[in-house]
Protein backbone atom coordinates (compact mmCIF):
# COMPACT_ATOMS: atom_id res chain seq x y z
CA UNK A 1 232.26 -40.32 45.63
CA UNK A 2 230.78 -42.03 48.57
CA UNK A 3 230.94 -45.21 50.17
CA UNK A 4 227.74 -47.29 51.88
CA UNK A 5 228.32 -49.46 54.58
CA UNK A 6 225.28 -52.11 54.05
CA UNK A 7 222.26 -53.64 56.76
CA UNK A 8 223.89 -56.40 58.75
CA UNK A 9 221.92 -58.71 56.14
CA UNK A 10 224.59 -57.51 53.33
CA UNK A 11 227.29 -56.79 56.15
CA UNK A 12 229.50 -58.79 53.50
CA UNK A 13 229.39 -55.72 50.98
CA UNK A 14 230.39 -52.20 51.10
CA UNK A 15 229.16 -50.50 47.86
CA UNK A 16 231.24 -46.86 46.26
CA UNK A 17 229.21 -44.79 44.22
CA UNK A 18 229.60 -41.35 42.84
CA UNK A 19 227.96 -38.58 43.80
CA UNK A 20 224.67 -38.95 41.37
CA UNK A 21 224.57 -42.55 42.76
CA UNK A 22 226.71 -43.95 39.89
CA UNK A 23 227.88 -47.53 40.86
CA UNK A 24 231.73 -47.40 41.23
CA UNK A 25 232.84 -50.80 43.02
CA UNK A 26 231.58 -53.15 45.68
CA UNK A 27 234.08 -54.91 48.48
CA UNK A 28 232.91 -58.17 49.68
CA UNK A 29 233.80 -59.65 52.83
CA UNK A 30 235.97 -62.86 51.95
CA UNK A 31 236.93 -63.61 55.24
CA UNK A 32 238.26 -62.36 58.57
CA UNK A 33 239.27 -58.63 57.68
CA UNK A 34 239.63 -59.69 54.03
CA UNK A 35 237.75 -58.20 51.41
CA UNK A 36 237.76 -58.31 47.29
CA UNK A 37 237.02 -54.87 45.55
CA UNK A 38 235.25 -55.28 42.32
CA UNK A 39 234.88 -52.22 40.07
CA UNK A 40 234.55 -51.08 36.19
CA UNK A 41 238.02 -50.56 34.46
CA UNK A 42 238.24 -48.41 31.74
CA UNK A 43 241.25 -47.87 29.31
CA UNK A 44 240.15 -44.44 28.06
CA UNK A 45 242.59 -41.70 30.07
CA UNK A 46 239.05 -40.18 31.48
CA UNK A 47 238.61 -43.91 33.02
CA UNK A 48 242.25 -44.03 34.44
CA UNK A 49 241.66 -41.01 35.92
CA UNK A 50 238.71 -41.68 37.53
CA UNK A 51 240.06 -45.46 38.84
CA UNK A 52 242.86 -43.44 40.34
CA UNK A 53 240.47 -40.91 42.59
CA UNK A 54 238.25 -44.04 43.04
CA UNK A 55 241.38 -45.86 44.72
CA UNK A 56 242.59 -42.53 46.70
CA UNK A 57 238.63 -42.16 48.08
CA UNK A 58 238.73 -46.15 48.99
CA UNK A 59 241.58 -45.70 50.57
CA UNK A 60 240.72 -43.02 52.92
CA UNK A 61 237.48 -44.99 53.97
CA UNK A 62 239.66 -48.00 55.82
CA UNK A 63 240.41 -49.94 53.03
CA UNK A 64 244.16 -50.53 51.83
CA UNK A 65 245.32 -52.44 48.93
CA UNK A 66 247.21 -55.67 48.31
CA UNK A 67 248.52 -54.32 44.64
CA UNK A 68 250.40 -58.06 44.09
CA UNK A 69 246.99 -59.23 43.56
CA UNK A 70 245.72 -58.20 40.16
CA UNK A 71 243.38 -60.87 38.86
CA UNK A 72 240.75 -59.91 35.70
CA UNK A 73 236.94 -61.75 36.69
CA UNK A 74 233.61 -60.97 34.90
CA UNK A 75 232.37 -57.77 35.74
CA UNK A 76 228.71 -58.45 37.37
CA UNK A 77 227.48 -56.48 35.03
CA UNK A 78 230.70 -54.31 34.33
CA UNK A 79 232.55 -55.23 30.96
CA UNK A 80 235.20 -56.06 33.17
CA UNK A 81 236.77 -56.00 36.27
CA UNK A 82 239.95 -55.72 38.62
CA UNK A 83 240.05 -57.85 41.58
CA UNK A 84 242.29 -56.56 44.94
CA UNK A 85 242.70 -58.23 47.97
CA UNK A 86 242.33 -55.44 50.82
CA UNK A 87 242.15 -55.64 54.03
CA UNK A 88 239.82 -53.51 56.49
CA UNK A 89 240.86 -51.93 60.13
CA UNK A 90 236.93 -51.85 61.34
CA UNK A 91 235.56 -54.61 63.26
CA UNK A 92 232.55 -56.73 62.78
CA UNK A 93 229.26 -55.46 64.75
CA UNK A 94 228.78 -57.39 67.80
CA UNK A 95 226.55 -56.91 71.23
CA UNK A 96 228.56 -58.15 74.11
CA UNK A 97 226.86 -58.06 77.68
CA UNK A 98 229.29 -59.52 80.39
CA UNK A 99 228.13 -62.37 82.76
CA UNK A 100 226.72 -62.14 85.41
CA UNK A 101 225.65 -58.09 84.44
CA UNK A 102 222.92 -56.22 85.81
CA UNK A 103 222.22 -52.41 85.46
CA UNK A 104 224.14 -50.50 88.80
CA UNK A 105 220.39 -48.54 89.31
CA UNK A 106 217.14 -48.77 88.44
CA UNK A 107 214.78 -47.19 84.93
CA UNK A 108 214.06 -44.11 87.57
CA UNK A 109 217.40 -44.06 89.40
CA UNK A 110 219.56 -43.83 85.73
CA UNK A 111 216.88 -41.19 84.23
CA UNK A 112 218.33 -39.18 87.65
CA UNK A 113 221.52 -39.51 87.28
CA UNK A 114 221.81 -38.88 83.96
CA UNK A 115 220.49 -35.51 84.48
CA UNK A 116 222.63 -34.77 87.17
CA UNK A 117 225.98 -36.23 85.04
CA UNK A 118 224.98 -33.91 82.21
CA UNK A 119 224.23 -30.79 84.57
CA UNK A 120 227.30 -31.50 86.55
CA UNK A 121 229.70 -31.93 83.66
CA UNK A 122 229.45 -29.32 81.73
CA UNK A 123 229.40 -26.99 84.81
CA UNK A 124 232.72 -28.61 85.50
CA UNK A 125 234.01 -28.36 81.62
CA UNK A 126 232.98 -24.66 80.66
CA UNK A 127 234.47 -23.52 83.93
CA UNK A 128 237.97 -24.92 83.21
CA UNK A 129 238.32 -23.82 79.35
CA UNK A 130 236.86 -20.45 79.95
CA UNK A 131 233.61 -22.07 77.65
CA UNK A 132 230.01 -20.30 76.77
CA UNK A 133 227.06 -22.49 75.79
CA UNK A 134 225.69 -21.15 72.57
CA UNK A 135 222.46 -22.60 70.54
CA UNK A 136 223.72 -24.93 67.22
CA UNK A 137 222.02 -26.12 63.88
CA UNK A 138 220.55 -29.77 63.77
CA UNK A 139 221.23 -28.84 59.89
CA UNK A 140 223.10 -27.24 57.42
CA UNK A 141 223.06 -26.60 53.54
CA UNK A 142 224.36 -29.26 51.64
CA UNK A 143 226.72 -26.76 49.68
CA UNK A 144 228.05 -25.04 52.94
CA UNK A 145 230.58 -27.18 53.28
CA UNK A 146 230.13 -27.14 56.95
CA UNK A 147 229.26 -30.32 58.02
CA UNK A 148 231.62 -33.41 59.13
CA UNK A 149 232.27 -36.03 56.55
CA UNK A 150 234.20 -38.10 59.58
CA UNK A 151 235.68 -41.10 57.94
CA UNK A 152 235.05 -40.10 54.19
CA UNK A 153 232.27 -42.88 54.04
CA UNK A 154 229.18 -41.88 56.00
CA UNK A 155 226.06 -40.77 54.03
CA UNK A 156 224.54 -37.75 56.03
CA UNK A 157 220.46 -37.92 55.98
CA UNK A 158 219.55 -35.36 53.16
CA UNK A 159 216.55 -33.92 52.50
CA UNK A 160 215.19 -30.93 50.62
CA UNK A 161 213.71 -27.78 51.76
CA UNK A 162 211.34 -26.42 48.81
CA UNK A 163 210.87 -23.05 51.31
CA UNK A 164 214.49 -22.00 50.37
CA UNK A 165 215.32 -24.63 47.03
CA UNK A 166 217.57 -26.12 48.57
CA UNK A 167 219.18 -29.58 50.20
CA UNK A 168 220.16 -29.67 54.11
CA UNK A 169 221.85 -32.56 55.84
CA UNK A 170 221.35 -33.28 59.31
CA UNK A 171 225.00 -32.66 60.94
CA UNK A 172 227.26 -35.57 61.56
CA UNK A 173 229.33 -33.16 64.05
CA UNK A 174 229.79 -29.56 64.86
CA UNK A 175 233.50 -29.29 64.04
CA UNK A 176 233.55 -26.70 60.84
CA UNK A 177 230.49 -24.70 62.27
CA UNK A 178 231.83 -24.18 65.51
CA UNK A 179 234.89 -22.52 63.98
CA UNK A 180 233.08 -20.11 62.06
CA UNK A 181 230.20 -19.57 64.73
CA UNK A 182 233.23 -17.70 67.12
CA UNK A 183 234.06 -15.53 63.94
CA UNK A 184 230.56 -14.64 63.97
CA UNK A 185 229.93 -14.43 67.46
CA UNK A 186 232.87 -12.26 68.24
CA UNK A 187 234.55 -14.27 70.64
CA UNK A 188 237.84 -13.07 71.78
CA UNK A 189 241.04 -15.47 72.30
CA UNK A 190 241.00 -17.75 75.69
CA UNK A 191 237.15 -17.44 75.26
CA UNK A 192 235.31 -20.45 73.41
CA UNK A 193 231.96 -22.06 72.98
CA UNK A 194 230.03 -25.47 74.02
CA UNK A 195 226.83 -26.99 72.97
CA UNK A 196 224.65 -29.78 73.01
CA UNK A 197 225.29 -31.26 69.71
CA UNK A 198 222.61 -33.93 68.08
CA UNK A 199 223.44 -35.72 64.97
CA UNK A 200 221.95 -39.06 62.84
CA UNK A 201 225.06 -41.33 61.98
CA UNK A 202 222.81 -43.68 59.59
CA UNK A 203 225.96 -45.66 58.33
CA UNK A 204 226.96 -46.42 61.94
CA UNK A 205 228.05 -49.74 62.87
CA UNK A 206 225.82 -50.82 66.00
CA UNK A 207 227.35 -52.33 68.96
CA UNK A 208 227.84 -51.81 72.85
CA UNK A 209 229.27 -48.32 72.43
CA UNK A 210 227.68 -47.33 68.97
CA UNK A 211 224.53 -46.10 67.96
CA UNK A 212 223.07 -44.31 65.03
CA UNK A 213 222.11 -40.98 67.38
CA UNK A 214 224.76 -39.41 68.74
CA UNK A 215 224.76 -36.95 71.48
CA UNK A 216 227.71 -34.93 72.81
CA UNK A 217 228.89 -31.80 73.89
CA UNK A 218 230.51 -30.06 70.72
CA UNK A 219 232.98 -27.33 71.84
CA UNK A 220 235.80 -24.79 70.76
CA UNK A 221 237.94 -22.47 71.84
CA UNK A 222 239.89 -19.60 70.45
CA UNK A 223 243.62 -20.04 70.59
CA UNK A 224 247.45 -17.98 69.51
CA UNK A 225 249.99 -19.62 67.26
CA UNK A 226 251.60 -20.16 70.12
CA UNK A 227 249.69 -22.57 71.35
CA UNK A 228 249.86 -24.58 68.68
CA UNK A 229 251.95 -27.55 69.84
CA UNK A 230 251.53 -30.69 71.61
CA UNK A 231 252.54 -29.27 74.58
CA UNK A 232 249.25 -26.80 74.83
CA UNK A 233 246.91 -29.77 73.31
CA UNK A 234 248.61 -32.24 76.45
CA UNK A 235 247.42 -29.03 78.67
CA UNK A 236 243.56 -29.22 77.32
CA UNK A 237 243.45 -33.00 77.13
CA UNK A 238 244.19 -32.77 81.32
CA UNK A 239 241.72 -30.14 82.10
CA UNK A 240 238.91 -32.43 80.39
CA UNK A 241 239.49 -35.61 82.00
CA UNK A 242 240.03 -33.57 84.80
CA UNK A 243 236.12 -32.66 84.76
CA UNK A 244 234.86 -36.03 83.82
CA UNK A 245 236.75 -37.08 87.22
CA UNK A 246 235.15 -34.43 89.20
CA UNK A 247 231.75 -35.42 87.87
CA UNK A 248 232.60 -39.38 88.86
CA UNK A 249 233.29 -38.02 92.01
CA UNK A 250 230.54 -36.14 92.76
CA UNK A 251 227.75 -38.62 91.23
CA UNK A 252 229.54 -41.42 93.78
CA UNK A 253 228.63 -39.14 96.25
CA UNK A 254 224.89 -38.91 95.32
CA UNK A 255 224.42 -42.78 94.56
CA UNK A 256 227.56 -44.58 96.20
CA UNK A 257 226.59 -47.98 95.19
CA UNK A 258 227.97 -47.25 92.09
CA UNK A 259 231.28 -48.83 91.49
CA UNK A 260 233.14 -46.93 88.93
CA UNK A 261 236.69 -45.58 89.14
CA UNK A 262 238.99 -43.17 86.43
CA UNK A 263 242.48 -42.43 86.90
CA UNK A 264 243.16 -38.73 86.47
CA UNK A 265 246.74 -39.06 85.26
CA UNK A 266 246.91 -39.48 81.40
CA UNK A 267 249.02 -41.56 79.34
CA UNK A 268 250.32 -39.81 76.04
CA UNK A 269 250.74 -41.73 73.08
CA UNK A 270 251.22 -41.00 69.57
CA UNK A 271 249.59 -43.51 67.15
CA UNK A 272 253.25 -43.99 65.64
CA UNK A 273 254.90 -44.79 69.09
CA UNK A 274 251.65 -47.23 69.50
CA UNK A 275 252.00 -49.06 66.77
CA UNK A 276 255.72 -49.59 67.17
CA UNK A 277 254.85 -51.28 69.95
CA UNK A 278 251.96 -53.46 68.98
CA UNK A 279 253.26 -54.04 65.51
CA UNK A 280 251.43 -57.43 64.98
CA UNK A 281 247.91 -56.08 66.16
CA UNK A 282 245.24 -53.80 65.04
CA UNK A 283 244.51 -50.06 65.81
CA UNK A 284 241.32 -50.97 68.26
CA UNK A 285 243.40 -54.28 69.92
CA UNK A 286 246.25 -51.75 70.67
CA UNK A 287 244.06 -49.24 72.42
CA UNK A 288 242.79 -52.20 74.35
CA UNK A 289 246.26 -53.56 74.72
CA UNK A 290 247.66 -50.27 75.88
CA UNK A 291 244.97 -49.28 77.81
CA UNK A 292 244.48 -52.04 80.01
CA UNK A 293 247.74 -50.91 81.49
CA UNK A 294 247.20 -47.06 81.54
CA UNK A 295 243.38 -46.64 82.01
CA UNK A 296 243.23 -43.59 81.23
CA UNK A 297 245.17 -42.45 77.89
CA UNK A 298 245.55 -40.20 75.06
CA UNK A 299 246.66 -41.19 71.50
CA UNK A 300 247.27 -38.32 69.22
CA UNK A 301 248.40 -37.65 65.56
CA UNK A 302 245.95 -39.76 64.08
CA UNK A 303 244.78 -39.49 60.58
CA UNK A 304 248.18 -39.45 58.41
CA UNK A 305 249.57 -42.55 57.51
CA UNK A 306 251.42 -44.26 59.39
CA UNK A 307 255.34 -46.18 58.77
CA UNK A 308 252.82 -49.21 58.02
CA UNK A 309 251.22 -47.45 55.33
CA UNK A 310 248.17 -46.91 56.77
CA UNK A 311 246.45 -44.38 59.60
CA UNK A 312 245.92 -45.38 63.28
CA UNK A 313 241.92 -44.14 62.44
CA UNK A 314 240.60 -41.74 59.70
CA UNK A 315 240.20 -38.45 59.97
CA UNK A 316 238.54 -35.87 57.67
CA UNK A 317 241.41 -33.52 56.50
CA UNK A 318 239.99 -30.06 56.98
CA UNK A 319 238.94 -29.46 60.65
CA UNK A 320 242.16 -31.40 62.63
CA UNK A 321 245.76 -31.07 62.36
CA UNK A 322 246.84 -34.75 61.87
CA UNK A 323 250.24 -33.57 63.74
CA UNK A 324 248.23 -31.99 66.68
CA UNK A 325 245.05 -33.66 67.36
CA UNK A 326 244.45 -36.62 70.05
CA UNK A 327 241.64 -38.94 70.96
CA UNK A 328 240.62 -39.84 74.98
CA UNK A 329 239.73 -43.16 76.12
CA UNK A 330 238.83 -44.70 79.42
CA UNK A 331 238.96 -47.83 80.77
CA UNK A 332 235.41 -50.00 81.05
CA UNK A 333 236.09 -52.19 83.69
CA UNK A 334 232.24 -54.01 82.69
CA UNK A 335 233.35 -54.22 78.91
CA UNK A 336 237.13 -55.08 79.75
CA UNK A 337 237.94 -52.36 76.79
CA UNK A 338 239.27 -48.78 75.93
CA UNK A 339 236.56 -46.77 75.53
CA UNK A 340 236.79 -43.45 73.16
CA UNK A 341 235.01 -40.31 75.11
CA UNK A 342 236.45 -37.74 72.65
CA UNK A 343 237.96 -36.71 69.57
CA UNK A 344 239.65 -33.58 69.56
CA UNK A 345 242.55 -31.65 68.17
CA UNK A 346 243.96 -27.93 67.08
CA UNK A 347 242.76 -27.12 64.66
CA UNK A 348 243.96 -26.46 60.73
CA UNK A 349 245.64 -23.51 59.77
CA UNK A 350 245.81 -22.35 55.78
CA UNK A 351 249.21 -24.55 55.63
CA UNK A 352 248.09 -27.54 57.30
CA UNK A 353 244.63 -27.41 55.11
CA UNK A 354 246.68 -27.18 51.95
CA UNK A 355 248.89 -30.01 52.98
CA UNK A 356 245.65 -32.44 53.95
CA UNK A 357 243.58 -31.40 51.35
CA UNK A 358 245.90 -32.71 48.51
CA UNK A 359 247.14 -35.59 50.54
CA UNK A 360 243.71 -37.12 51.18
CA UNK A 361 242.36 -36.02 47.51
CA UNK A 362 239.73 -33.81 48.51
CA UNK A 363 241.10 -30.70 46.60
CA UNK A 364 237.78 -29.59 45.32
CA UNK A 365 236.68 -28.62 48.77
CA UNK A 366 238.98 -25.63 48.07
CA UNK A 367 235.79 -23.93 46.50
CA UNK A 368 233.83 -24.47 49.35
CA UNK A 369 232.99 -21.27 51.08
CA UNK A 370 234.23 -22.28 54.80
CA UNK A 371 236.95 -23.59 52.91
CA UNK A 372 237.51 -20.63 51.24
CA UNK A 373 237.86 -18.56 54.40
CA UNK A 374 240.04 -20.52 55.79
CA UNK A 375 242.61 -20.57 53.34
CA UNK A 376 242.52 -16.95 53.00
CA UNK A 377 243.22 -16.67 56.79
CA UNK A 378 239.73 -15.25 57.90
CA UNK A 379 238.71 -17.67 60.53
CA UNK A 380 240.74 -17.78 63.78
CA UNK A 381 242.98 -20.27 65.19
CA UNK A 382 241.18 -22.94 67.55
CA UNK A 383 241.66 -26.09 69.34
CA UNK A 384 238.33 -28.09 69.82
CA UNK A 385 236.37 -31.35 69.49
CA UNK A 386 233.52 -33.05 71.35
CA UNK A 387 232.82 -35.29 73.92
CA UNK A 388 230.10 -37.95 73.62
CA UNK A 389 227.36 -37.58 76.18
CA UNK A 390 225.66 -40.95 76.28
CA UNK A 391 229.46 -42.74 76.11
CA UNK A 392 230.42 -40.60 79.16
CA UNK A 393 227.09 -41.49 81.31
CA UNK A 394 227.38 -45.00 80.41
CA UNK A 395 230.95 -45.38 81.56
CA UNK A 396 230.32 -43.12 85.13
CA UNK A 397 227.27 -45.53 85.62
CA UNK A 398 228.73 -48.39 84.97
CA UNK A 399 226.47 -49.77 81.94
CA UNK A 400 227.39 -52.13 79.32
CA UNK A 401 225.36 -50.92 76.92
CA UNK A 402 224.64 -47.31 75.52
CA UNK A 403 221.15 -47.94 74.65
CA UNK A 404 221.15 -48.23 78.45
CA UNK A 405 221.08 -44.50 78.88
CA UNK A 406 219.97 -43.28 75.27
CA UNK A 407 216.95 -43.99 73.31
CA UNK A 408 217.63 -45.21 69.82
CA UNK A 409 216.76 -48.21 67.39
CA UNK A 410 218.75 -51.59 67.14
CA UNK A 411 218.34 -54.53 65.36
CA UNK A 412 216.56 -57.98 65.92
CA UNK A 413 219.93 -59.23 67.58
CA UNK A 414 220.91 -56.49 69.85
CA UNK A 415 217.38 -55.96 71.09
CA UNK A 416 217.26 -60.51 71.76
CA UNK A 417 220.98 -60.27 73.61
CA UNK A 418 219.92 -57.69 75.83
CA UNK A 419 216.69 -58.68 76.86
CA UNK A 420 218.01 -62.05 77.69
CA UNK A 421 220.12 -60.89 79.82
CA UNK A 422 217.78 -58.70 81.63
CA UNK A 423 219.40 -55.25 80.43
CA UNK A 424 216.74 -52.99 79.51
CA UNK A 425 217.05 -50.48 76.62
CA UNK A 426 215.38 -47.13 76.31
């Protein structure tokens, strides 16, 4: 099953379909975070079955159900239909540009430091996790089971390759390859990998911090059973924001107009102990909420649900441990927000696969051959994730807008709001 996001002209609608493009059920936008799922019921037992994995894959792509309201309505074009009220944790697209903002250094000055953030950085990274850079696919075989499905709902670009017979997908992320690339490359535990990791999100919701290319710096490292435990994730989280500080630091000294400042102590969280305390708010307003008083911070266990009934974010189930993986944000002093520089976690084991696997429906990945390998136990243990590139040189520069320092496409709006107020994109 899959799930499209629509164009900001049908930003009201979300369409499911299966996987031969079958129309499943369309949410409309009703108001607010509100939304009304329409979809064919069926009361053959193939049908129920089918409205029950239909409800399970909704679910996992942000959208929880109100079951109290059950109302029949004309099926636009079904026989019939169901009607839910759900609700949906994702914001609307927007393009906010503070006022009074102008870009901290000129079209020349930015192309320079860019360079010099990327160059610096991962000099910085690979030396404190013991990291080697290794060359990655852009694409992989649709049957691999290798690439990212993220949030359950993004449609990778697809295309065929008549050479071989057949389909490849761009990659959305790096996360199952990497795993199975230190199998192959014989890497040895305490040793891991990096690379420069370029995907097409084509389902991505465009704003300040979003864009349909995404650029980052994909990495993972071989690890004991030991290690796996908060404690040793807590450990890894430090030694990364402890190289995105040293880079701040040394880019200040090169252009010292810039104005930018990152605490190095972290603040842990887990999404549970987050939400107890911002019951009333949603996932993003709580990051902002919590980070505007810890500016740098750490949420982790994200992906299983929460005591509300629903996750903190969503997570695919077979590359993360829900119990041991984390997400790193920094404070934007220009955007007044918590901004998300990586995703990362320890990785699944054969018993925390199993477990996610059935508890996010996605059992018939157990065929996959990745899959396969790692419930047999052939792939080692590994913490990883990966850390945007274009996020992290927009926040050291200062910027207030990632098309600022990465060239991609926007829409009418986006491209109007920033050109009015004199902030030029690539």
């Amino acid at each position: 099953m899959r799930c499209i996001r629509r164009s900001k002209k049908e930003s009201r609608r979300t369409l499911f379909t299966d996987n031969n493009g079958g129309r499943l059920g369309t949410a409309y936008r009703i108001g607010g975070d509100k939304f009304v799922i329409l979809y064919k019921k069926s009361n053959n037992a193939h049908g129920r079955r089918r409205l029950v994995r239909f409800e399970k894959f909704a679910s996992t792509c942000g959208f929880c159900y109100n079951p109290s309201v059950i109302l029949k309505v004309p099926g636009i074009g079904y026989d019939a239909g169901a009607k839910k009220e759900v609700s949906m944790s994702s914001q609307d697209s927007r393009v906010y540009i503070p006022e009074g903002y102008r870009p901290p250094l000129d079209a020349y000055d930015t192309q320079r430091a860019i360079a010099f953030i990327k160059s610096s950085f991962q000099e910085h990274f690979s030396a404190a996790l013991n990291l080697k850079r290794v060359s990655a696919p852009l694409f992989v075989t649709e049957n691999s089971g290798l690439n990212d499905n993220l949030n359950g709902y993004e449609r990778p670009v697809t295309f065929d390759v008549p050479a071989i017979g057949a389909d490849a997908q761009v990659v959305h992320s790096l996360a199952k390859w990497k795993r199975l690339a230190l199998k192959r490359y014989h890497f040895s535990v305490g040793n891991g990998l990096y690379t420069d990791m370029n995907a097409i999100r084509r389902d991505e919701e465009l704003d300040n911090i979003h864009s349909i290319y995404v650029d980052q710096w994909d990495w993972e490292k071989i690890i004991t059973a030991e290690n796996r435990n908060l404690d040793f994730l807590k450990l890894i989280v430090k030694a990364c924001v402890g190289a995105v500080c040293d880079t701040a630091e040394s880019l200040k000294v090169r252009y010292p107009q810039l104005k930018t400042s990152f605490d190095r102590e972290v603040s842990f969280i887990t999404s549970q102990e987050l939400e107890d305390i911002y019951p009333g708010m949603t996932p993003k307003e709580r990051e902002n909420a919590f980070g505007k008083q810890h500016r740098t911070m750490c949420i982790m266990q994200i992906g299983g649900k929460l005591r509300s009934g629903k996750p903190h974010d969503g997570r695919a189930p077979d590359y993360d441990d829900w119990d041991l993986n984390c997400d790193i944000f920094l404070w934007s002093d220009v955007l007044g927000r918590s901004v998300e520089i990586s995703s990362m976690g320890i990785r699944v084991d054969a018993e925390s696969l199993d477990r996610q696997l059935t508890l996010a429906g996605c059992d018939y990945r157990r065929e996959l051959p990745f899959h396969k390998m790692l419930l047999r136990g052939e792939l080692p243990l590994t913490i990883g994730g990966g850390i945007g590139q274009s996020r992290l040189c927009m926040l050291l520069l200062g910027c207030a807008h990632i098309g600022e320092v990465q060239s991609s496409l926007w829409d009418e709006e986006t491209v109007s709001v920033c050109e009015k107020k004199g902030v030029p994109l690539l």
